[in-house]
N, C-alpha and C. Protein backbone atom coordinates (compact mmCIF):
# COMPACT_ATOMS: atom_id res chain seq x y z
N UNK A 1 -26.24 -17.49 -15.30
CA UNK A 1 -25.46 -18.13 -14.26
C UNK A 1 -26.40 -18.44 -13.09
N UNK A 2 -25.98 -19.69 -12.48
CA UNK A 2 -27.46 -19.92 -11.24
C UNK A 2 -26.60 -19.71 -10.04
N UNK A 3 -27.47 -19.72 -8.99
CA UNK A 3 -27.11 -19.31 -7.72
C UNK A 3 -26.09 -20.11 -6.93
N UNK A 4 -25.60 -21.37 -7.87
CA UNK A 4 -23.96 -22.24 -7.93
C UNK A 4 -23.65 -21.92 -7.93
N UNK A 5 -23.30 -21.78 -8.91
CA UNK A 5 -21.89 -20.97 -9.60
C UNK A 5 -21.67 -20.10 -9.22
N UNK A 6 -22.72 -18.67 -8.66
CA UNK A 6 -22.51 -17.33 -8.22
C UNK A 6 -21.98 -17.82 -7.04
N UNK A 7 -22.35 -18.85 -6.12
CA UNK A 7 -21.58 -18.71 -4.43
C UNK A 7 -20.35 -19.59 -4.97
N UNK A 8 -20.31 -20.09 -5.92
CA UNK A 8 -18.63 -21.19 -6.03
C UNK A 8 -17.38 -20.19 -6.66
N UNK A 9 -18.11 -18.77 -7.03
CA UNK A 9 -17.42 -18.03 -7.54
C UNK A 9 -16.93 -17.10 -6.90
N UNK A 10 -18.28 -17.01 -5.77
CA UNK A 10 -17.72 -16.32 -4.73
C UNK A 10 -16.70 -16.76 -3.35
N UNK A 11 -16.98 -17.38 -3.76
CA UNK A 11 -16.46 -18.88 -2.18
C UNK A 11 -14.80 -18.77 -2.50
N UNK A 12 -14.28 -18.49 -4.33
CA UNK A 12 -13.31 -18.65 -4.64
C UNK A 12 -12.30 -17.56 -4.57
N UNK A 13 -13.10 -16.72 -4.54
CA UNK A 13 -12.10 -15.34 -4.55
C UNK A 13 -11.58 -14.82 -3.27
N UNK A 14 -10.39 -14.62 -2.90
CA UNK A 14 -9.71 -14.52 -1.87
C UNK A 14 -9.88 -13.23 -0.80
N UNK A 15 -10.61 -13.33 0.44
CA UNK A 15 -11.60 -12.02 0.96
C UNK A 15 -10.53 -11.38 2.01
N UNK A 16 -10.32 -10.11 1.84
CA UNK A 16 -9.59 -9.03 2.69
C UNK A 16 -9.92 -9.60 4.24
N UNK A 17 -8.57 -9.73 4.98
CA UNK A 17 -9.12 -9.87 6.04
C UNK A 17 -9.74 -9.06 7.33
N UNK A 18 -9.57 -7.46 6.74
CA UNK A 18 -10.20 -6.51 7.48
C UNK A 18 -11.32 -6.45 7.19
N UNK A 19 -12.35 -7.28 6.98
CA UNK A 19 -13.58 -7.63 6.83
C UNK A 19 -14.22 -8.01 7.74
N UNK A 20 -12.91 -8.86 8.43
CA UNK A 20 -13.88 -9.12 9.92
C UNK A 20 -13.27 -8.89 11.09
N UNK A 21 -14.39 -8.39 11.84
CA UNK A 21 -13.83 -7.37 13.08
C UNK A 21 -13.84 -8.14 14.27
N UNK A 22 -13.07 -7.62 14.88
CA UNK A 22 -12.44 -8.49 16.09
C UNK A 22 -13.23 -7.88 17.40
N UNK A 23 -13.58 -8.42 17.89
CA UNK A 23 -14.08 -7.78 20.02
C UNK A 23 -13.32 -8.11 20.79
N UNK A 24 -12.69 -6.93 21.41
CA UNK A 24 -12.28 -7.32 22.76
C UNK A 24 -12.44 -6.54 23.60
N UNK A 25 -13.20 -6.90 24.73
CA UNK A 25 -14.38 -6.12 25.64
C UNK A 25 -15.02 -5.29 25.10
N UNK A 26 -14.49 -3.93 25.57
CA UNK A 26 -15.96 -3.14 24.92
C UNK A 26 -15.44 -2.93 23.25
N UNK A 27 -14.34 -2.91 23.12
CA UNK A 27 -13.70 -2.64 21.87
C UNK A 27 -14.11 -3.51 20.71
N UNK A 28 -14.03 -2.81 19.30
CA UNK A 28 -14.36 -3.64 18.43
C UNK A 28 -12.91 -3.16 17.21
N UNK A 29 -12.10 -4.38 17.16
CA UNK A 29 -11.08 -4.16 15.98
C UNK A 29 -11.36 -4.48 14.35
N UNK A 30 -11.08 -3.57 13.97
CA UNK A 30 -11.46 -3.74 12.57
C UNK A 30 -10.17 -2.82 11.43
N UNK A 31 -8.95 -3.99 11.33
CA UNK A 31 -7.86 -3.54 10.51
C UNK A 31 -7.10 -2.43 11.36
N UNK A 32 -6.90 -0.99 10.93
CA UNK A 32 -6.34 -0.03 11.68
C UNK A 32 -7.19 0.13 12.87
N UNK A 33 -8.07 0.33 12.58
CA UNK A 33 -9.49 1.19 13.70
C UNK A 33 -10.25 0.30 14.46
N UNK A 34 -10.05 1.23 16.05
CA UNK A 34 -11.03 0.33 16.70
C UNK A 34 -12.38 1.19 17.25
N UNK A 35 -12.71 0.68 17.31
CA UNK A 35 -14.88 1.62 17.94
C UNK A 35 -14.40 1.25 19.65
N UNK A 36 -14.92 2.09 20.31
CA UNK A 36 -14.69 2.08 21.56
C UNK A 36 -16.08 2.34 22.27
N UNK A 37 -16.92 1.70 23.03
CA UNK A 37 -18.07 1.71 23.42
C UNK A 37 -18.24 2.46 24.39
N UNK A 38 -18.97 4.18 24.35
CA UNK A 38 -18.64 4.63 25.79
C UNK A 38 -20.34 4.26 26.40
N UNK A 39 -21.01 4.72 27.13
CA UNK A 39 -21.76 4.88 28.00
C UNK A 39 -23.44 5.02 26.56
N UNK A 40 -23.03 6.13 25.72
CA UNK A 40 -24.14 6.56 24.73
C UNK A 40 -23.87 6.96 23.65
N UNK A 41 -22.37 6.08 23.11
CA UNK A 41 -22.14 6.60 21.57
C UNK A 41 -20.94 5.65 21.54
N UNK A 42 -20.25 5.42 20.39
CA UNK A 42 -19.48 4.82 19.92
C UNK A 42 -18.69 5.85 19.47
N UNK A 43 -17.10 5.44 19.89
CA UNK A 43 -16.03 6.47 19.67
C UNK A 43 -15.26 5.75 18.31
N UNK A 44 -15.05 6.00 17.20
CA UNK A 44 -13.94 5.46 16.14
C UNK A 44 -12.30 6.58 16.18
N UNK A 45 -11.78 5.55 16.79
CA UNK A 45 -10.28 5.95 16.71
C UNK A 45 -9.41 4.78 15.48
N UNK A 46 -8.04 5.64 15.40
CA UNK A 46 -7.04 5.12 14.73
C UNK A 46 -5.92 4.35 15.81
N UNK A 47 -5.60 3.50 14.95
CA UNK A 47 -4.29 2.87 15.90
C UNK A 47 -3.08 3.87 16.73
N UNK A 48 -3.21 5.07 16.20
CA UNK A 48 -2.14 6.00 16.62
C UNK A 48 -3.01 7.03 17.70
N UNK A 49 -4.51 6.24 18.10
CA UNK A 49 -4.95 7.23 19.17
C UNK A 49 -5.57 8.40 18.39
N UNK A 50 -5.53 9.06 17.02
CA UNK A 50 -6.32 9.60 16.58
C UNK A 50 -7.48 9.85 16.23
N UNK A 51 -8.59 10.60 16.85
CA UNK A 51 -10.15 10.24 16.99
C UNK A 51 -10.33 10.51 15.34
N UNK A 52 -11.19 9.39 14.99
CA UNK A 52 -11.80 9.95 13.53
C UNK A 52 -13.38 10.74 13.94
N UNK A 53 -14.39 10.04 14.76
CA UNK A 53 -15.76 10.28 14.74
C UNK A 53 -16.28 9.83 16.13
N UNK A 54 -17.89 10.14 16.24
CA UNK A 54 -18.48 9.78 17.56
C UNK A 54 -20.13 9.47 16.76
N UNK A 55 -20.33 8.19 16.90
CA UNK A 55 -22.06 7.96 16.71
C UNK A 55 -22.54 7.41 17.70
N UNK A 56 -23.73 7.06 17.32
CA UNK A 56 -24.61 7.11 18.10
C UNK A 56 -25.50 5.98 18.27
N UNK A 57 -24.97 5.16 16.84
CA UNK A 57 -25.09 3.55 16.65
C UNK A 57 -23.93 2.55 16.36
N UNK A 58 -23.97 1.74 16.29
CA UNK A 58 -22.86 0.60 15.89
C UNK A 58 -22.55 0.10 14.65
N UNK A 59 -23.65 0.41 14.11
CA UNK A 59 -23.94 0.40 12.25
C UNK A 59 -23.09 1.22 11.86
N UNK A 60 -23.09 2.59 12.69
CA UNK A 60 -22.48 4.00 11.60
C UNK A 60 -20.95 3.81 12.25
N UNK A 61 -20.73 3.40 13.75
CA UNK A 61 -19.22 3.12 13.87
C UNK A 61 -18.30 2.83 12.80
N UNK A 62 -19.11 1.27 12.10
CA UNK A 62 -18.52 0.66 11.50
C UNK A 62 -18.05 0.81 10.03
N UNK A 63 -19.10 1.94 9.89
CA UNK A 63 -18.97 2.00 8.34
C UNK A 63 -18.10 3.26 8.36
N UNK A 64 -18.24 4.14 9.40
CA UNK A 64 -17.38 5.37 9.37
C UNK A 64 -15.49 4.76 10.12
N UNK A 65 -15.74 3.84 10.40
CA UNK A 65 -14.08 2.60 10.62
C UNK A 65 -13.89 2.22 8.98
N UNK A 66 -14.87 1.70 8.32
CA UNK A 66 -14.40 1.19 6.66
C UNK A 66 -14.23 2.23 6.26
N UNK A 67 -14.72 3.47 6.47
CA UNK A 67 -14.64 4.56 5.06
C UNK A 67 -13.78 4.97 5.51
N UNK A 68 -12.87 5.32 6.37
CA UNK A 68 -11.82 5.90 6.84
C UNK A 68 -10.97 6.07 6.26
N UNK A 69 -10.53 4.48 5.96
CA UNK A 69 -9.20 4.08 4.95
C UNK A 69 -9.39 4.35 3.43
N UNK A 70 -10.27 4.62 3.20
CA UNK A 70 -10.19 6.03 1.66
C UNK A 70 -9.44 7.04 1.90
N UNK A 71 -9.78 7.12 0.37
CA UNK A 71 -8.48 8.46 0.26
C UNK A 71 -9.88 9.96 0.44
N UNK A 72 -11.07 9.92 -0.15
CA UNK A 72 -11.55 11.16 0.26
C UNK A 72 -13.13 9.73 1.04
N UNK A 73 -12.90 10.08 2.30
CA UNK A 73 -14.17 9.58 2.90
C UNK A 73 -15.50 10.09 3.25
N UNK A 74 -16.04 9.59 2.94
CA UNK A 74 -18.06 10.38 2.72
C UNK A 74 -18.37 10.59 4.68
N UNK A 75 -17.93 10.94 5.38
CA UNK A 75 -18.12 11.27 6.92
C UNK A 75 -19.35 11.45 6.75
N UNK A 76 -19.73 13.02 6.33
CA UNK A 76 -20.89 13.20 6.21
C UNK A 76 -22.64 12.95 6.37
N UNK A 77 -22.33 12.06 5.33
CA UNK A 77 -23.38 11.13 5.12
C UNK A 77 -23.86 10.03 5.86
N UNK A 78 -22.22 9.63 6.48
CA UNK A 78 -22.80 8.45 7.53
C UNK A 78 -23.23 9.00 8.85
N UNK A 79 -22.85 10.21 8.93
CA UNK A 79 -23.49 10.94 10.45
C UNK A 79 -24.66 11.33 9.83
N UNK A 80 -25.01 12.05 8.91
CA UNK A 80 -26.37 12.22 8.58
C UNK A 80 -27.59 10.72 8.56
N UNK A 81 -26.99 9.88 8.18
CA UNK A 81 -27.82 8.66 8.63
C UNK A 81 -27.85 8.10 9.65
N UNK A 82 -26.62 8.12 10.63
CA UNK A 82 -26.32 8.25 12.43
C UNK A 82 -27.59 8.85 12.90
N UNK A 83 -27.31 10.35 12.28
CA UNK A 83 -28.60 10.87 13.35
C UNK A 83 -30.20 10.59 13.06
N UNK A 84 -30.09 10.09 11.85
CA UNK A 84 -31.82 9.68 10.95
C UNK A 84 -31.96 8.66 12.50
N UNK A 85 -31.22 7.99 12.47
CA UNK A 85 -31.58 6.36 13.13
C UNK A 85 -31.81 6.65 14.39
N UNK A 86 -30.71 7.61 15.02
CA UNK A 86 -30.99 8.02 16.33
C UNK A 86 -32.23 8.59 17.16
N UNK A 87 -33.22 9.50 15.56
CA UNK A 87 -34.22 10.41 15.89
C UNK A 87 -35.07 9.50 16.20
N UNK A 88 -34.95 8.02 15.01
CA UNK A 88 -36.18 7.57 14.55
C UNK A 88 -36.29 6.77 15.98
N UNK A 89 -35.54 6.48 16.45
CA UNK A 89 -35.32 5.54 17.62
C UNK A 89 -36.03 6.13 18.71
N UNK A 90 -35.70 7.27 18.59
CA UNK A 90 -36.32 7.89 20.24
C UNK A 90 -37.62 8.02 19.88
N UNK A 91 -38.08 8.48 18.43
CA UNK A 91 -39.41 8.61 18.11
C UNK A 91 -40.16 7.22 18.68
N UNK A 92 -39.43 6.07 18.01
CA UNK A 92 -40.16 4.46 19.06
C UNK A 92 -39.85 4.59 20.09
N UNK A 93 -39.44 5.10 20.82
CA UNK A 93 -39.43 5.18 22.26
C UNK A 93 -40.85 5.55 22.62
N UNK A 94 -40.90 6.96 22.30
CA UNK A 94 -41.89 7.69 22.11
C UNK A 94 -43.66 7.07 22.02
N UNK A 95 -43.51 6.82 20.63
CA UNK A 95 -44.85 5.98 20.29
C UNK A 95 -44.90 4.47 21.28
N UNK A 96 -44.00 3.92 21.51
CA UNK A 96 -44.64 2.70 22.39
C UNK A 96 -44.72 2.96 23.62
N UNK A 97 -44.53 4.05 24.13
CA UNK A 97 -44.95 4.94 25.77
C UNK A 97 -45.98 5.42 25.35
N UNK A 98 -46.35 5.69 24.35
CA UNK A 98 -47.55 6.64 24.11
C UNK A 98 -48.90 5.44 24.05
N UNK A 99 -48.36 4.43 23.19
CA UNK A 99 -49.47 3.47 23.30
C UNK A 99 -49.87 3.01 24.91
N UNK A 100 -49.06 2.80 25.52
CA UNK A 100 -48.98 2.52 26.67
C UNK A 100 -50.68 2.94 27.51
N UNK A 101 -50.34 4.35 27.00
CA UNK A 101 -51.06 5.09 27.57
C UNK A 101 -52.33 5.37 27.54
N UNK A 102 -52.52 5.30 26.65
CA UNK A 102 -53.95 5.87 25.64
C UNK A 102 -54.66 4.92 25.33
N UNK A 103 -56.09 5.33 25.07
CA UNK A 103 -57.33 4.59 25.36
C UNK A 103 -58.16 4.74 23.19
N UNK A 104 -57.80 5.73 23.50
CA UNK A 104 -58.68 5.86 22.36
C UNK A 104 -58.13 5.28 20.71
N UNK A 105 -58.73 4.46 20.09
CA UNK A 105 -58.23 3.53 19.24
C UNK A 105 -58.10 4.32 17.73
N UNK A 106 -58.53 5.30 17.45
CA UNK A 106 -58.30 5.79 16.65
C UNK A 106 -56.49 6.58 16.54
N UNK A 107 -56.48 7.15 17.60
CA UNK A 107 -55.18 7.26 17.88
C UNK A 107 -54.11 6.21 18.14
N UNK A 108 -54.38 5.20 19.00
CA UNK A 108 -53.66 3.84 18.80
C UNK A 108 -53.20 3.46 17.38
N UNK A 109 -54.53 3.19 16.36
CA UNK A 109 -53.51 3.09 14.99
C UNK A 109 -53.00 4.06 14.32
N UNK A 110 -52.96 5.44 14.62
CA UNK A 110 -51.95 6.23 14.19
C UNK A 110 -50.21 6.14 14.74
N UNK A 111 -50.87 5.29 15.71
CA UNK A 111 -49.22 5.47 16.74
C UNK A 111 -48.60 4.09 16.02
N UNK A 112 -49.71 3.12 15.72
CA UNK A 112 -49.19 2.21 15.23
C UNK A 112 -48.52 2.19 14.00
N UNK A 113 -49.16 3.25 12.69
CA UNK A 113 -48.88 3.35 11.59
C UNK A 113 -47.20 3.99 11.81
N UNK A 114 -47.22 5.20 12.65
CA UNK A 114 -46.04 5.96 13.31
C UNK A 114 -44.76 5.25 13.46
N UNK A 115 -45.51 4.23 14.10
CA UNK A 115 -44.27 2.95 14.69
C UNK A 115 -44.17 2.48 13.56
N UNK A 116 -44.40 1.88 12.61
CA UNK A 116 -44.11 0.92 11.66
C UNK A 116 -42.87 1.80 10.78
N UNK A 117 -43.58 3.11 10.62
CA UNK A 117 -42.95 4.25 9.49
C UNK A 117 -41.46 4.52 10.05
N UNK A 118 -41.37 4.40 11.19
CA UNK A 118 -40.13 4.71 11.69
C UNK A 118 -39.48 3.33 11.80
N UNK A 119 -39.72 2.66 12.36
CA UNK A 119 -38.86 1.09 11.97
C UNK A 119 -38.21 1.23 10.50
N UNK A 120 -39.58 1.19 9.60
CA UNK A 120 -38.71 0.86 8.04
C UNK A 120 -38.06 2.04 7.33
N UNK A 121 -38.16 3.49 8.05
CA UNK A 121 -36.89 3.92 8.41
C UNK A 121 -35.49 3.92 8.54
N UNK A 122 -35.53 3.48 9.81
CA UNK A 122 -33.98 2.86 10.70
C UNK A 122 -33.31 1.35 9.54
N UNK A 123 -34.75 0.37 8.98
CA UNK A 123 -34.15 -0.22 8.18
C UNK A 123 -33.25 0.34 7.02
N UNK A 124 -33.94 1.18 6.64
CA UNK A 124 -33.30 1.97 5.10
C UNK A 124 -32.29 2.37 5.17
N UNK A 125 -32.03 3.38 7.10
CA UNK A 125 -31.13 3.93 6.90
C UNK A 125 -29.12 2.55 6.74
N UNK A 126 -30.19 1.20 7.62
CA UNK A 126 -29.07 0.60 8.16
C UNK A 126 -28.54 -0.06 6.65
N UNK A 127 -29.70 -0.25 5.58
CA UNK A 127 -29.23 -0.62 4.05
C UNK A 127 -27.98 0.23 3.58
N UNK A 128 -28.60 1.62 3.34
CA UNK A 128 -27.64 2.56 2.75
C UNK A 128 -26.16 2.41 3.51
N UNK A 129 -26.41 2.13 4.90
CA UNK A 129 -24.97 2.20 5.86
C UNK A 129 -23.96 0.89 5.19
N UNK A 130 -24.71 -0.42 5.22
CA UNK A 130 -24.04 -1.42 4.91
C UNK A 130 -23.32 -1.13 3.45
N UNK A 131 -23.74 -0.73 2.80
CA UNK A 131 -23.16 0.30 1.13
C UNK A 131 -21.68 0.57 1.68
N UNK A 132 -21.67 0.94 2.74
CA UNK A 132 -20.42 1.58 3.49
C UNK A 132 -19.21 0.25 4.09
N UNK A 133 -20.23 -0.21 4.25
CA UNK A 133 -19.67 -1.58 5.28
C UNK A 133 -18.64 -2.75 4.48
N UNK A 134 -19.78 -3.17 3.64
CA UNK A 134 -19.51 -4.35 2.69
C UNK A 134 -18.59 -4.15 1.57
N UNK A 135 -17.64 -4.40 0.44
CA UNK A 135 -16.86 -4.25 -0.39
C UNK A 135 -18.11 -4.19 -1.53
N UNK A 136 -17.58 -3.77 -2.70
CA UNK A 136 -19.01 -3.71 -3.54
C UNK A 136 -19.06 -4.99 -4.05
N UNK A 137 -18.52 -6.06 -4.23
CA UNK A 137 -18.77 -7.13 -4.84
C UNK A 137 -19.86 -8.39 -3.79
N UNK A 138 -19.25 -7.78 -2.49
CA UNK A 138 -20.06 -8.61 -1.33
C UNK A 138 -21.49 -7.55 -1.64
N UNK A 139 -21.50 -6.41 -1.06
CA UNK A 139 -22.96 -5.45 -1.43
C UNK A 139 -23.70 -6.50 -2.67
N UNK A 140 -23.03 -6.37 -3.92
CA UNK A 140 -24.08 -6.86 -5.15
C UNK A 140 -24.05 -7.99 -4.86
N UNK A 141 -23.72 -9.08 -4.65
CA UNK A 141 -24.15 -10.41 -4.16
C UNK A 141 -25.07 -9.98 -3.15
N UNK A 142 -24.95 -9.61 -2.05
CA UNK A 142 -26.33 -8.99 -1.08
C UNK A 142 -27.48 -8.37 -1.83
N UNK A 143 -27.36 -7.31 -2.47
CA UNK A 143 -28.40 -6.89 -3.42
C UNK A 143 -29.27 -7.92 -3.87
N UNK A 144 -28.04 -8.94 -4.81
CA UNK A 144 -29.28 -9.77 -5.69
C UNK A 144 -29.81 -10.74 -5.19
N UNK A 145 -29.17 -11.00 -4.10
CA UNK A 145 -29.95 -12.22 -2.68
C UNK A 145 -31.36 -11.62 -2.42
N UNK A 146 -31.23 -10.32 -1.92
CA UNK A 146 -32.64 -9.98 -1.55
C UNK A 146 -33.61 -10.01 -2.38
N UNK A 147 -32.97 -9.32 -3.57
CA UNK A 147 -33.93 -9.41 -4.59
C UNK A 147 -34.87 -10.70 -5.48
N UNK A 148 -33.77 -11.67 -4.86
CA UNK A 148 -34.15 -12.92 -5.45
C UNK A 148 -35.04 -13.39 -4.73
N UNK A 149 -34.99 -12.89 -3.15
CA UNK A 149 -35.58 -13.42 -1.76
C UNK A 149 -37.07 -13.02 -1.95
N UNK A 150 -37.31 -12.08 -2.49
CA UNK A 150 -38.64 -10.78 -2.42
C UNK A 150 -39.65 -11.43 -3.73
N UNK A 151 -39.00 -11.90 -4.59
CA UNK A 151 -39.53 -12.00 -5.97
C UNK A 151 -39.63 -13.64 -5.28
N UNK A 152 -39.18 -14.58 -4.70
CA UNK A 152 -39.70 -15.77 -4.15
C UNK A 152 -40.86 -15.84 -3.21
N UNK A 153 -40.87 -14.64 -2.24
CA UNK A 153 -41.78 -14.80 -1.78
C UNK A 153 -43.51 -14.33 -2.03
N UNK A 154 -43.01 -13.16 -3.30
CA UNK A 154 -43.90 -12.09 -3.71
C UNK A 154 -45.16 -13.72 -4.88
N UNK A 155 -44.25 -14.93 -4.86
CA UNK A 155 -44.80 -15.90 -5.87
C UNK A 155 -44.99 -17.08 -4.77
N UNK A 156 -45.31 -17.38 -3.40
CA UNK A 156 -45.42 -17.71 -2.77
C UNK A 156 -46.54 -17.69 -2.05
């Protein structure tokens, strides 16, 4: 099947509309649940005012708003990748104050290697999150996009 037919097939099938989330001010609606933006974390409540969670990114809001509406939801895991992203973040904080600073170049590309390692990090963690996000049929269409994307450019 070519990459037609896969989007005419996809184009055709009729998409949940709690897929896409609504803003209004700081709020973000998404079906029952809205994320509430405080000051240094994102609050996920229920329509009835019931707190589900508190992160620390907007990625894990959202996916801990989709997993909700399961019947047994993986919490867990999405705070365990909440806090990966959070560490890795302050760690770039970290290393690009540190470059700032410092003279000696041998250490510069360690900070640099540092920085890179933690970026593709925060990427990985925000992959695994979207797992959470996306329905699985949107995910594997995403999957094989990239994959198709990587193997185009890897022949490029």
């Amino acid at each position: 099947m070519n990459i037609v037919q896969q989007l005419e097939k996809f184009l055709e099938t009729p998409l949940n509309p709690e897929l896409f989330p609504v803003k209004k001010g700081n709020r973000l609606l998404i079906g029952n649940f809205e994320i509430v933006e405080a000051k240094s974390s994102y609050l996920v409540k229920h329509k009835d005012s019931s707190v589900i969670g508190r992160t620390q990114n907007l990625v894990s809001a959202v996916a801990l708003a989709r997993e909700a509406k399961h019947k047994q939801p993986c919490f867990a895991e999405i705070h365990r990748l909440d806090k990966k992203i959070h560490k890795q973040r302050q760690d770039m904080l970290f290393y690009k104050n540190s470059l700032k600073t410092i003279d000696d170049c041998e250490r510069r590309q360690i900070l640099h290697i540092k920085l890179q390692n933690a970026s593709e990090k925060i990427a990985e963690c925000k992959k695994k999150l979207e797992t959470y996000i996306f329905p699985r049929r949107i995910n594997k269409f995403i999957t094989n996009k990239r994959e198709e994307l990587d193997e185009h450019k890897r022949y490029c």
